[in-house]
C-alpha atoms as a PDB file:
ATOM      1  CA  UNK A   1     157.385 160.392 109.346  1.00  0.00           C
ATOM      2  CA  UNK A   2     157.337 161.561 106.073  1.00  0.00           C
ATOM      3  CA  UNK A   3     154.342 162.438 103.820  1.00  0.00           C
ATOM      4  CA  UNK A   4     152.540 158.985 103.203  1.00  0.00           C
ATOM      5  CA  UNK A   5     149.440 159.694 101.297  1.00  0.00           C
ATOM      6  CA  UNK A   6     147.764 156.096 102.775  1.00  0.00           C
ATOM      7  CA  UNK A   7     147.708 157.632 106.097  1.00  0.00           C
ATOM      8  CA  UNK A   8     146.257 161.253 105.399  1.00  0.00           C
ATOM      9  CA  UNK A   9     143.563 159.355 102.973  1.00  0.00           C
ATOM     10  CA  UNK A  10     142.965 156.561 106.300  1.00  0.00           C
ATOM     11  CA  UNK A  11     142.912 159.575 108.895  1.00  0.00           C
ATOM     12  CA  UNK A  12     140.627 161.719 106.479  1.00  0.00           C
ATOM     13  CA  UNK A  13     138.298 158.666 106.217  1.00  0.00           C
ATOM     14  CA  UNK A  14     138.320 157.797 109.759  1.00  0.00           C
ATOM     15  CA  UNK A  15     137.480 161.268 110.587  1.00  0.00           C
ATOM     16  CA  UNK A  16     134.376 161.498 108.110  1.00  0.00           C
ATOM     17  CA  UNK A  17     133.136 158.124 109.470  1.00  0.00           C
ATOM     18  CA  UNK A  18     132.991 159.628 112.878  1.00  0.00           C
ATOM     19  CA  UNK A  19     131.137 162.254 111.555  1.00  0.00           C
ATOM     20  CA  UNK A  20     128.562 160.180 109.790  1.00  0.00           C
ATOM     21  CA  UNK A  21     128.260 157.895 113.058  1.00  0.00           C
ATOM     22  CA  UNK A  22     126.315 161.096 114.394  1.00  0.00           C
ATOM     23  CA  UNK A  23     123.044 159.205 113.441  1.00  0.00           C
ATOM     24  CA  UNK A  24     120.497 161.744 115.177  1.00  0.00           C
ATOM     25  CA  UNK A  25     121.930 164.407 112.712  1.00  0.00           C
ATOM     26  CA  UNK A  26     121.730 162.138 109.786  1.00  0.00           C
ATOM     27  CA  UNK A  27     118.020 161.088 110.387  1.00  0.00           C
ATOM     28  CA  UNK A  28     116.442 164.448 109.686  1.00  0.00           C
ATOM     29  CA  UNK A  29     118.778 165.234 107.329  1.00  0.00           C
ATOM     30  CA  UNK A  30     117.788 161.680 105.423  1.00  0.00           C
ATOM     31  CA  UNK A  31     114.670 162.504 106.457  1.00  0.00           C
ATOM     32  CA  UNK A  32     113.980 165.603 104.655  1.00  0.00           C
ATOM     33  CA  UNK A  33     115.245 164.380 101.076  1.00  0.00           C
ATOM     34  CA  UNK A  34     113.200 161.052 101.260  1.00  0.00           C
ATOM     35  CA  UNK A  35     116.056 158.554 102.547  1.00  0.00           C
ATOM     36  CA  UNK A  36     114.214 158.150 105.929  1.00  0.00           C
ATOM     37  CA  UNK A  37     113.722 154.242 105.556  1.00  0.00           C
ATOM     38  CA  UNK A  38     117.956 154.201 105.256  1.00  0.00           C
ATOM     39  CA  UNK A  39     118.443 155.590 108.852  1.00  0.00           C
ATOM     40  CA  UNK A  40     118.129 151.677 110.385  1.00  0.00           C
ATOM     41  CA  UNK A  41     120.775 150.559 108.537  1.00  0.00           C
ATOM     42  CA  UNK A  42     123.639 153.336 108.830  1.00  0.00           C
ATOM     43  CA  UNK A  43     125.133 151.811 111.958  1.00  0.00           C
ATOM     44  CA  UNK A  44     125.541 148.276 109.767  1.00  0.00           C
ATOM     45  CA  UNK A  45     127.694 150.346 107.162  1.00  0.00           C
ATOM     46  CA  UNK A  46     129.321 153.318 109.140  1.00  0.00           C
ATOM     47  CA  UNK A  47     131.114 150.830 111.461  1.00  0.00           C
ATOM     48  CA  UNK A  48     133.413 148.483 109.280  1.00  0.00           C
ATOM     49  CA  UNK A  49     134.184 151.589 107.429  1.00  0.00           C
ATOM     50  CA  UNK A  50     135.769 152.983 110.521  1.00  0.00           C
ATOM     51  CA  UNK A  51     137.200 150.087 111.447  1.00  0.00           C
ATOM     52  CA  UNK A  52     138.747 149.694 107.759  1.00  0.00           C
ATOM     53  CA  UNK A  53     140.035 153.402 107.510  1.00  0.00           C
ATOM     54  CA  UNK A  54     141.355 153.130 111.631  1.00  0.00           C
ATOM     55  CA  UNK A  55     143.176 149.855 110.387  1.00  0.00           C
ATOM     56  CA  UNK A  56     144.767 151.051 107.328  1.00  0.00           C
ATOM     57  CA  UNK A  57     145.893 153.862 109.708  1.00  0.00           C
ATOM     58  CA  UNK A  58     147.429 151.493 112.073  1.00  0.00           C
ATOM     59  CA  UNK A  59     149.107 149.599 109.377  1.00  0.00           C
ATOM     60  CA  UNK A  60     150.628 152.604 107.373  1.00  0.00           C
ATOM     61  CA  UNK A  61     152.062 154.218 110.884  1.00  0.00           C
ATOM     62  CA  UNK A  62     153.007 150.713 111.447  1.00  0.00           C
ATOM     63  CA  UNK A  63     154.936 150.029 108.006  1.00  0.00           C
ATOM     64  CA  UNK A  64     156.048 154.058 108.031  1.00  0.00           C
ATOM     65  CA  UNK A  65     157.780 153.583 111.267  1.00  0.00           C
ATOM     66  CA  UNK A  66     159.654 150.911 110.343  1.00  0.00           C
ATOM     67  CA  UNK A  67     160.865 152.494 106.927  1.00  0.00           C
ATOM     68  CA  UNK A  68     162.795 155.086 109.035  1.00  0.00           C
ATOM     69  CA  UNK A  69     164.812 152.449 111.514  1.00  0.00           C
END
């Protein structure tokens, strides 16, 4: 497959929005430095970014697979 830097940058992403998606570690954590209030509304920003990085994954294994044919 190559090195494609897209797909290590989309597979890096996707990973760190699986980590943030951890929500009971992130409350105390946001908790403890203030951002408490901010916990409600992690699911409504954690999720498209997933979905974004997961897609651009898709799409560059997608377009790097065909470059090889």
């Amino acid at each position: 497959m190559g090195r494609d830097r897209w797909f290590v940058l989309s597979m890096i992403g996707a990973a760190l929005a699986c980590l943030a998606c951890l929500t009971p570690i992130a409350m105390p954590a946001l908790g403890a430095i203030g951002l408490g209030a901010w916990t409600g509304h992690l699911d409504l920003v954690l999720f498209p970014i997933l979905v974004g990085f997961g897609g651009l994954a898709l799409y560059r294994y997608w377009i790097t697979g065909r470059r090889t044919r």
